[in-house]
Structures are given as structure tokens and as C-alpha cells.
Protein backbone atom coordinates (compact mmCIF):
# COMPACT_ATOMS: atom_id res chain seq x y z
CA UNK A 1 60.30 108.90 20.92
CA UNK A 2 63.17 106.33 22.63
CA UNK A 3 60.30 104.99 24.21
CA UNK A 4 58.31 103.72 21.57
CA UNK A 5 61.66 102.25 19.98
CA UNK A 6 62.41 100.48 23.06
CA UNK A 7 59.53 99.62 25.17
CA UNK A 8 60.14 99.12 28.98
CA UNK A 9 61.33 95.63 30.28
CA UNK A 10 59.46 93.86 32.64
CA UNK A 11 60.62 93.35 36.05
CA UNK A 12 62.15 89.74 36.00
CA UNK A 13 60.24 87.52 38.16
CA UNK A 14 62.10 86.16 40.76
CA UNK A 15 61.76 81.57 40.55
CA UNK A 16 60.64 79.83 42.88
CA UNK A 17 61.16 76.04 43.82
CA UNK A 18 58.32 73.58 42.18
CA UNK A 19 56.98 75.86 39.74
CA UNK A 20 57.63 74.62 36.39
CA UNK A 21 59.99 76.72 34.04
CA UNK A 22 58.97 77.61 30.69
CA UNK A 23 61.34 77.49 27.79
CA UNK A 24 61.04 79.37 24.07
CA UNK A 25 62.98 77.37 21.39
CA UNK A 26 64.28 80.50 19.50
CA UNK A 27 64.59 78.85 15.65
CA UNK A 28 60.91 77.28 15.94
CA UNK A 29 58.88 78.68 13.02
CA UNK A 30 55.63 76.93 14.06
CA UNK A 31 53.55 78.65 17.04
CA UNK A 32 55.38 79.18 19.71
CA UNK A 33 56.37 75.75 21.72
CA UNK A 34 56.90 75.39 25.13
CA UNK A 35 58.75 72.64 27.42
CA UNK A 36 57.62 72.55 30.63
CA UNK A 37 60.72 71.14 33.27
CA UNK A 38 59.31 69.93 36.66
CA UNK A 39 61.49 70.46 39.16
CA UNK A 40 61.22 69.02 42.51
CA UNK A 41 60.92 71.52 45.72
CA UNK A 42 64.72 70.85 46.04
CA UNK A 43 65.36 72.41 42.58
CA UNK A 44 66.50 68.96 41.71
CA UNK A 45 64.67 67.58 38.35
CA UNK A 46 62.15 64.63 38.66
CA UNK A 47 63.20 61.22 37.09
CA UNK A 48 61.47 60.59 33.85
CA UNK A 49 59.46 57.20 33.47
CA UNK A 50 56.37 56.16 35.03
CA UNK A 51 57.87 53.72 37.98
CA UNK A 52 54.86 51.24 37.01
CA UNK A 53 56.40 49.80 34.07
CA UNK A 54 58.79 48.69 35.85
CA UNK A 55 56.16 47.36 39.09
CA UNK A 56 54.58 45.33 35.31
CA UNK A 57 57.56 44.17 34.28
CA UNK A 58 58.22 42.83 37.85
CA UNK A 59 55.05 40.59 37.83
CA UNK A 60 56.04 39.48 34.52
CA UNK A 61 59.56 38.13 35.63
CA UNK A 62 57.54 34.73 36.51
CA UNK A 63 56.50 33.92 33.25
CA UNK A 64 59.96 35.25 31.44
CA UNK A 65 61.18 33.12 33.53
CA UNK A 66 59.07 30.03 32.72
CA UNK A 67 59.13 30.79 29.00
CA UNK A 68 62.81 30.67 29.40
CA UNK A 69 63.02 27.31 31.06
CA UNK A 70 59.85 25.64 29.85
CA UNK A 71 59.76 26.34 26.19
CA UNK A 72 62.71 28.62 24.76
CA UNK A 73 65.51 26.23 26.49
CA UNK A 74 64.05 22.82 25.00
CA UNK A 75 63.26 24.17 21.46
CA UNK A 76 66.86 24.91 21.21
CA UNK A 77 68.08 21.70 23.29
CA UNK A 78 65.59 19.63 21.12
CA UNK A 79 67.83 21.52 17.60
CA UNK A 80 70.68 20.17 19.37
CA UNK A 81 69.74 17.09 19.59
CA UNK A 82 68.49 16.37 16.23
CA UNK A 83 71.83 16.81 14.88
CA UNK A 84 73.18 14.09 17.82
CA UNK A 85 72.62 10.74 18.80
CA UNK A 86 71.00 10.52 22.20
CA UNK A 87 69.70 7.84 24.00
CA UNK A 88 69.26 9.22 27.17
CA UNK A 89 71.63 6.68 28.65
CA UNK A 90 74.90 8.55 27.81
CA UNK A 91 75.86 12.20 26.43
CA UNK A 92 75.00 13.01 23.23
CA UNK A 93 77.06 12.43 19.88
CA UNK A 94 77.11 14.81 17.37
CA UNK A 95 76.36 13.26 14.23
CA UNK A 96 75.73 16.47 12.04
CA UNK A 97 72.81 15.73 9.57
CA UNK A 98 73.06 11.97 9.49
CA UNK A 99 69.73 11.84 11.28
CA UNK A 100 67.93 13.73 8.64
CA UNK A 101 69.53 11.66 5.71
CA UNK A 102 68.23 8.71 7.79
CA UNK A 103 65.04 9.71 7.62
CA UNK A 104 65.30 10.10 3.77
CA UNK A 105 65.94 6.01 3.48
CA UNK A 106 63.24 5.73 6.37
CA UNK A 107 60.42 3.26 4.87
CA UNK A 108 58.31 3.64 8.24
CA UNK A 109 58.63 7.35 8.25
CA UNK A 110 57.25 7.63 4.70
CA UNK A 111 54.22 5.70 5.51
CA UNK A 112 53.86 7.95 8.47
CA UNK A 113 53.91 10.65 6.11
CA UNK A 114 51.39 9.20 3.32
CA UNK A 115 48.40 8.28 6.39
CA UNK A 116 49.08 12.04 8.03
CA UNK A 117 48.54 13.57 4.58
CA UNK A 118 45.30 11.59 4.57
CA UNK A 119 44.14 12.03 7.48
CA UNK A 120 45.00 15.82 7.70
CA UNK A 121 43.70 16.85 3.89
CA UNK A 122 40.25 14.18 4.11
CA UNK A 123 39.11 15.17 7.58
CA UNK A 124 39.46 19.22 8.07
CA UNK A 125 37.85 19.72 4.74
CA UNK A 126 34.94 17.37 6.24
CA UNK A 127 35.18 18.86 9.73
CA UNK A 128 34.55 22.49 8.20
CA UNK A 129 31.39 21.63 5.88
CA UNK A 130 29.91 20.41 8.83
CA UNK A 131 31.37 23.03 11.06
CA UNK A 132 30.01 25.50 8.56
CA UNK A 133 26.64 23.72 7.83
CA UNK A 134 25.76 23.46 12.02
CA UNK A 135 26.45 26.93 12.18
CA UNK A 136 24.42 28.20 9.35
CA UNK A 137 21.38 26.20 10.97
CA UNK A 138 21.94 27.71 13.84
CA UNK A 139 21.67 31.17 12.45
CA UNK A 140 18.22 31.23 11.76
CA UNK A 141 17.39 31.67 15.31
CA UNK A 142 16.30 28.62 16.86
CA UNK A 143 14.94 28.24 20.22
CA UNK A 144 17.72 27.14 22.92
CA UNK A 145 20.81 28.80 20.89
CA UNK A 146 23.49 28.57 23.50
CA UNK A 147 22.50 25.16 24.47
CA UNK A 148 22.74 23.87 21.08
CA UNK A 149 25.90 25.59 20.58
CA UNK A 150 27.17 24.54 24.71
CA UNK A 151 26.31 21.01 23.09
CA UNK A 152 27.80 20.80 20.00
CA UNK A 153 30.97 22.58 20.79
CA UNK A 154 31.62 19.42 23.57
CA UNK A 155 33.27 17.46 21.33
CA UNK A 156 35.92 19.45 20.76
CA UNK A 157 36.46 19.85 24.53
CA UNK A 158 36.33 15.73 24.66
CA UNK A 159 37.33 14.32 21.29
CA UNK A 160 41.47 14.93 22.23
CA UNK A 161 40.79 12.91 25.66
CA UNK A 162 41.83 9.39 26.33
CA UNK A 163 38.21 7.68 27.21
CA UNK A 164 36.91 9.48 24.05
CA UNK A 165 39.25 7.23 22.21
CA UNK A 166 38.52 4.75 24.19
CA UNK A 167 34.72 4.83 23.50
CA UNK A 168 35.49 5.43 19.85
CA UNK A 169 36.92 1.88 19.69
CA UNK A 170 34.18 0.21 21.11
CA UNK A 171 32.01 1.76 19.15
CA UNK A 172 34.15 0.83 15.83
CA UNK A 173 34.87 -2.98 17.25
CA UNK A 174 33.91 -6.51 16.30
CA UNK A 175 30.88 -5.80 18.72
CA UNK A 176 30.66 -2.30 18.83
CA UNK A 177 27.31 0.01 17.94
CA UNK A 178 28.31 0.36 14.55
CA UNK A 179 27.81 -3.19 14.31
CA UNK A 180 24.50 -3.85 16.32
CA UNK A 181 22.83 -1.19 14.03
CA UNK A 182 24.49 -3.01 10.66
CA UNK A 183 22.72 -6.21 12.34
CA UNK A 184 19.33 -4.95 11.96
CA UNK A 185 19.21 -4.83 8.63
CA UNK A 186 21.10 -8.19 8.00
CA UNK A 187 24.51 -6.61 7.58
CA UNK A 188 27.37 -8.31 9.22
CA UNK A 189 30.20 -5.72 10.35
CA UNK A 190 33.91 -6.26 10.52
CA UNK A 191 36.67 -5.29 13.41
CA UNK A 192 36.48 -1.03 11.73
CA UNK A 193 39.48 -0.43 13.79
CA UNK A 194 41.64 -3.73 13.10
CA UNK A 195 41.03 -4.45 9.71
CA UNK A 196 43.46 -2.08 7.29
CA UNK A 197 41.35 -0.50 4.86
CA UNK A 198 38.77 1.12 7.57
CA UNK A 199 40.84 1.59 10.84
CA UNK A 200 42.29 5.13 9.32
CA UNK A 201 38.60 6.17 8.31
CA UNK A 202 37.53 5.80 11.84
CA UNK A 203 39.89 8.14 13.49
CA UNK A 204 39.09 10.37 10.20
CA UNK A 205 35.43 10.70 11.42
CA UNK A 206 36.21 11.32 15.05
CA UNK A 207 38.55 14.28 14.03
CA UNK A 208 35.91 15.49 11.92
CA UNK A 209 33.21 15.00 14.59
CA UNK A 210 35.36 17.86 16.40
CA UNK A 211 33.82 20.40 14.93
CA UNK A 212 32.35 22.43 18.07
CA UNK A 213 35.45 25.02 17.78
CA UNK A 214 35.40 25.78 14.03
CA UNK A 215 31.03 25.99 14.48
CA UNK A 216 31.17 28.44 17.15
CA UNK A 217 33.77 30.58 15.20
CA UNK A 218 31.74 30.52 12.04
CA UNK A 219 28.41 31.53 14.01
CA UNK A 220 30.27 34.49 15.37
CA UNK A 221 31.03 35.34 11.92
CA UNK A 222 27.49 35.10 10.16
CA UNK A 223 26.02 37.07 13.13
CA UNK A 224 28.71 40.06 11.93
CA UNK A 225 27.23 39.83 7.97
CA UNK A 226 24.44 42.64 7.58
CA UNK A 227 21.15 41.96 7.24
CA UNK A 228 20.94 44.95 4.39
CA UNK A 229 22.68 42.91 2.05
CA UNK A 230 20.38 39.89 1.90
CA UNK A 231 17.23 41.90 1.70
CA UNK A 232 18.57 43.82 -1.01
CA UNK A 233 19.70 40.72 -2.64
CA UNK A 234 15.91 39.16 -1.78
CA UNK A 235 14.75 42.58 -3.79
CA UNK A 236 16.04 41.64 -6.87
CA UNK A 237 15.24 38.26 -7.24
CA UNK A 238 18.04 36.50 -5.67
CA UNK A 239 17.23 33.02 -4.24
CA UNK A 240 18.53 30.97 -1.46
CA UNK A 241 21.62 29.49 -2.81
CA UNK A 242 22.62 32.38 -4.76
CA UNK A 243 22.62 34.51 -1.90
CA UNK A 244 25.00 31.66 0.29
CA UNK A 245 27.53 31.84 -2.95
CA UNK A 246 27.41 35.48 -3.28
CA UNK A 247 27.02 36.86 -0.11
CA UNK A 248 27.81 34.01 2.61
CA UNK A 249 30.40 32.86 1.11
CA UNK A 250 32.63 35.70 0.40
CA UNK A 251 32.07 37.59 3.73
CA UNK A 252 32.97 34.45 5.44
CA UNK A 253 36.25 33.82 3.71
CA UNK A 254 38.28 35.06 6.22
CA UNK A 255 36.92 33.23 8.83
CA UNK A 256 37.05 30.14 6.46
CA UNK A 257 41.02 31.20 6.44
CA UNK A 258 41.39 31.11 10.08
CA UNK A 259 39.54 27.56 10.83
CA UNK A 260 41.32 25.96 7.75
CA UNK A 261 44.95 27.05 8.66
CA UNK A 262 43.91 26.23 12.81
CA UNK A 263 42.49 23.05 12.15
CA UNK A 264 45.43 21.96 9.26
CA UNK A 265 48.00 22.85 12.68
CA UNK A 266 45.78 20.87 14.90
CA UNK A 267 45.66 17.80 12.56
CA UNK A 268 49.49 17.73 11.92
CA UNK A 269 49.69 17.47 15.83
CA UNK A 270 46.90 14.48 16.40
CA UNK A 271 48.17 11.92 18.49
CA UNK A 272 46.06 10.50 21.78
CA UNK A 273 43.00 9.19 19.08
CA UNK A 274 45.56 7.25 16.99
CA UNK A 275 47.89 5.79 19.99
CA UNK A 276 44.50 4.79 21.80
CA UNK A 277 42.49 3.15 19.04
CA UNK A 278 45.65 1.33 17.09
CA UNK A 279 47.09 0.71 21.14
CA UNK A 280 50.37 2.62 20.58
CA UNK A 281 51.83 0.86 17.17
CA UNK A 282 49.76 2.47 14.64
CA UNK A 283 48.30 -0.98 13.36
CA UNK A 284 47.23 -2.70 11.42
CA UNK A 285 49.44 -2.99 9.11
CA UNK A 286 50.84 0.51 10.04
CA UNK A 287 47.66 2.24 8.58
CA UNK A 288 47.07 4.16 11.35
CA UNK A 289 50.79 5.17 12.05
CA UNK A 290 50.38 9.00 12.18
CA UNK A 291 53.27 11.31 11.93
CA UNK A 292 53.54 11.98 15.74
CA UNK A 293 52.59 8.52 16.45
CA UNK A 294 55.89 7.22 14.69
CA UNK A 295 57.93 10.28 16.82
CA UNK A 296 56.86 8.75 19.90
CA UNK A 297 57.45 5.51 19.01
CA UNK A 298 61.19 6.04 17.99
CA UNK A 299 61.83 8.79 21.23
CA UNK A 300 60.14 6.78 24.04
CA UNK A 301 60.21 3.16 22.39
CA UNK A 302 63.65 3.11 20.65
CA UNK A 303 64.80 6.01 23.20
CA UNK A 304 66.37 7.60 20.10
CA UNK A 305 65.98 10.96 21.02
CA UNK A 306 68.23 12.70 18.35
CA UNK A 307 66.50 10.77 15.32
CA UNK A 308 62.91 12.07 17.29
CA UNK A 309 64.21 15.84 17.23
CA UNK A 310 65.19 15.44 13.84
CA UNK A 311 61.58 14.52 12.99
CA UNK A 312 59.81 16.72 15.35
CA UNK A 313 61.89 19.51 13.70
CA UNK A 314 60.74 17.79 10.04
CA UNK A 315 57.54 18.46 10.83
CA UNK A 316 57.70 22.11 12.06
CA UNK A 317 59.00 22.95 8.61
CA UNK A 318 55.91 20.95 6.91
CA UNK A 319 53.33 23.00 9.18
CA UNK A 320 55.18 26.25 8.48
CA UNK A 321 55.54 25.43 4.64
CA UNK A 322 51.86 24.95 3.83
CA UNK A 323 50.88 26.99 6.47
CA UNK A 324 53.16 30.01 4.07
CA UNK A 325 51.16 28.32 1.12
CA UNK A 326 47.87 28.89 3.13
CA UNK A 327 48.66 32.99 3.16
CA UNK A 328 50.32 32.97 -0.14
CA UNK A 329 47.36 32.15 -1.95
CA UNK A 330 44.88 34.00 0.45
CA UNK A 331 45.12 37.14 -1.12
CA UNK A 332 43.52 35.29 -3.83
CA UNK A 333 40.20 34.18 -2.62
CA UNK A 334 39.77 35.88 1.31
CA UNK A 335 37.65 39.02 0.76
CA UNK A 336 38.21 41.57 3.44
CA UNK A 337 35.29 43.95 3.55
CA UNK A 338 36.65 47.44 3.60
């Protein structure tokens, strides 16, 4: 009878270096949980932490380290500035925010502003449709697909390079190919990039003539649309164009979301096409003085580095404003399937 109300104890096993002890919480309600403790053969317990995040953080020290020096440290010596006068000839001033009220009573800078705005909300838009249109041709499967898309997507490799521009005002001058073509039907041309109503147009077209980037994204995009919903939309009757506003359309939106707010970033940032085709001074007549254009010119020209911060930093907070705009209204009109 006292053996069925206390059953015999087991014989304690003796432990032994490097096996792993095994631990019972006693309030646990769940199934019975275990911890398992490795010990080393010295009884001493191993150090938690595989050793190769550290060995990955060690490799990554370089580029800490550059991201320190090469863009962390002049983002906040470039806030600095904006609120100093510097010349680069002797220590900065501080001014406090007399740089930014400058640039409120700043004729040149609002000009700089009104042919940006142009150029930034007239050639994306333009830029996409064809973007968009090249890639919906190339869709239907023609013959050659990735050397069509190798070719097309040059320009966007090219267009930001300095002989680009180059060639771009020849083509747009007094005797340029624009011209010689006019001249066959009995058209004389003008100067495109010197007189003042066409010169902006011209470096409108070669931004949207960039459109390899935005084409190749946009391809990637209708090859991800299933086929299942245009044949059943070809079942009931639905034609060509209905099925591009009903179907294309929507289940490209976010794509159309990510190449609009890209491209807007891009634009704000244009520079090499307008210093090389107006020659550095945004002429004539200041119609091609684009935002960064006029930053350069008052940093490196006037060497008025503070007043340039001040701008640069201007111009992070127009990007970031519309660029909040851009996702504010997105839940509105980008359709994520699913």
C-alpha cells in the first residue's frame, strides 16, 4: 500500500560536462517547456550571439564610415550654412534666417521658380504618355524585344550627359536639323535655343525624350497583369479601349505612382541640359534659368555659399511637400490588387 502512494525515485543521474541540462518551469500551464543550457566541456556556459554579426558589421564599418563623412557631415554643414554668410574666403557669419527672407525679395529666384514649375509639371506628364505608350507597343510581343527595349531605354543612360546637351543644341540652332528639315518645305527656322519663347521647350522635349527608365518599368508591370482578365473582358463584349481604361489602367496605377513621384524628384534636380544649352546663365532672357541652375550660379559664381544652402534646403522642402501631396492623394486613385 505505501508503495503505490509513493512510487520509487529514480536514481539521480550523475551530469556530465557538455551535455545540455534540461530545465522544467514549474508555473507553466502550457505543455511542458524546456530550456536547453549549453555548457562548454569546462562547465563554463557558451557566449550567446552568433560572432558573424559582428564579422558583417565589420565589413560594413567602410561605408558607415563614408556615409558619415560623405553625406551625413555635409547635409548638416550645408544647414549650417544656410543660416550664415559664407564665402569661402573667411569663416562663416551667422546671420540666422536673413538668407531665407532674402530669398523672399529675390526677383531672380522667383523666375527660377516659375520655369522649374514648367518644366517639371509639362515634361514628366509628356515623358510618361510616351513612356507608357512605348511600353504598351511593346507588349504585344514583337520580334527583337530586348533590343527594342536595350534601345529605347539609352536615352535615359545619355540624356543627363554633357555631349547629349551638346548635340541637343546643335540640333535646336540657327543651323541645326530642326532647321534643314523646316527648309524643305519652305519654312525658315529661328535660333530654338536663343530666342525666349522656344529655348525652355527644347530642354522640355529632351527631358521627355528620357523616357527609357519609366518604359522599362511600365513593361515590367503589364507583363505582371493576367491574361484571364482580358479574355474575360473580350467575352463579354468589351473592346480595345475599354479594356485599357478598365483593366490597364487601374492595375497599372501603382506603377504610374512610382514613375510620377521618381521622375517629379528627377526633374526638380535637372541641371547639366539647362547649364549646357543656355551656356551656364540660363538665357535668354533668364527663360531657361532652372531652379538648380540659379543655386549654382549664386554658390560657385557669387561664391555665396550660405544664400546657396538656404536654397538648396528651399528646395528639399518643395520635393518633400508635393512629394507628401503625391501619397496623400494616392489612396485615392492607386488600386492595389489584393
Amino acid at each position: 500500500m505505501s508503495e503505490r502512494l509513493h512510487p520509487p525515485e529514480t536514481p539521480e543521474t550523475p551530469e556530465t560536462p557538455g551535455t545540455p541540462e534540461t530545465t522544467v518551469s514549474p508555473t507553466s500551464t502550457s505543455p511542458v517547456r524546456t530550456r536547453l543550457k549549453a555548457r562548454r566541456p569546462d562547465g563554463h556556459r557558451k557566449i550567446s550571439g552568433p560572432p558573424r554579426d559582428r564579422i558583417g558589421y565589420l565589413f560594413l564599418t567602410p561605408w558607415f564610415i563614408g556615409m558619415a563623412l560623405f553625406t551625413v557631415g555635409p547635409i548638416l554643414a550645408s544647414l549650417y550654412l544656410s543660416f550664415t554668410e559664407y564665402t569661402l574666403l573667411k569663416p562663416p557669419e551667422w546671420l540666422g534666417l536673413d538668407n531665407y527672407r532674402e530669398m523672399l525679395a529675390d526677383p531672380r529666384l522667383h523666375k527660377s521658380l516659375l520655369v522649374t514649375f514648367v518644366y517639371v509639371f509639362v515634361s514628366v506628364p509628356i515623358q510618361l504618355v510616351l513612356a507608357l505608350a512605348l511600353a504598351l507597343l511593346l507588349n504585344r510581343g514583337v520580334r527583337g524585344l530586348s533590343f527594342y527595349r536595350s534601345v529605347y531605354y539609352l536615352p535615359s543612360l545619355l540624356a543627363g550627359s554633357v555631349s547629349i546637351a551638346i548635340l541637343w543644341r546643335q540640333i535646336f540652332g540657327k543651323d541645326g536639323l530642326v532647321n534643314q528639315v523646316l527648309a524643305l518645305f519652305g519654312t525658315e527656322g529661328v535660333s530654338w535655343v536663343s530666342h525666349p519663347d522656344f529655348a525652355l521647350g527644347t530642354l522640355v522635349l529632351l527631358n521627355a525624350w528620357t523616357f527609357g527608365a519609366p518604359m522599362v518599368i511600365f513593361l515590367a508591370g503589364l507583363r505582371q497583369i493576367p491574361t484571364s482578365y482580358y479574355e474575360a473582358a473580350q467575352v463579354d463584349g468589351a473592346g480595345t479601349v475599354t479594356r485599357f481604361f478598365h483593366i490597364t489602367l487601374p492595375m497599372l496605377t501603382p506603377i504610374i505612382f512610382f514613375n510620377l513621384v521618381l521622375q517629379l524628384i528627377g526633374a526638380f534636380q535637372s541641371f547639366t541640359q539647362a547649364f549646357v544649352v543656355s551656356g551656364g546663365r540660363g538665357g535668354p532672357s533668364d527663360s531657361t534659368l532652372l531652379y538648380t541652375l540659379y543655386l549654382y550660379e549664386r554658390g560657385f559664381g557669387s561664391f555665396d555659399m550660405g544664400y546657396a544652402s538656404a536654397m538648396a534646403w528651399f528646395l528639399l522642402a518643395i520635393i518633400a511637400v508635393l512629394t507628401g501631396i503625391n501619397f496623400l492623394f494616392a489612396r485615392r486613385w492607386v488600386f492595389y490588387g489584393g
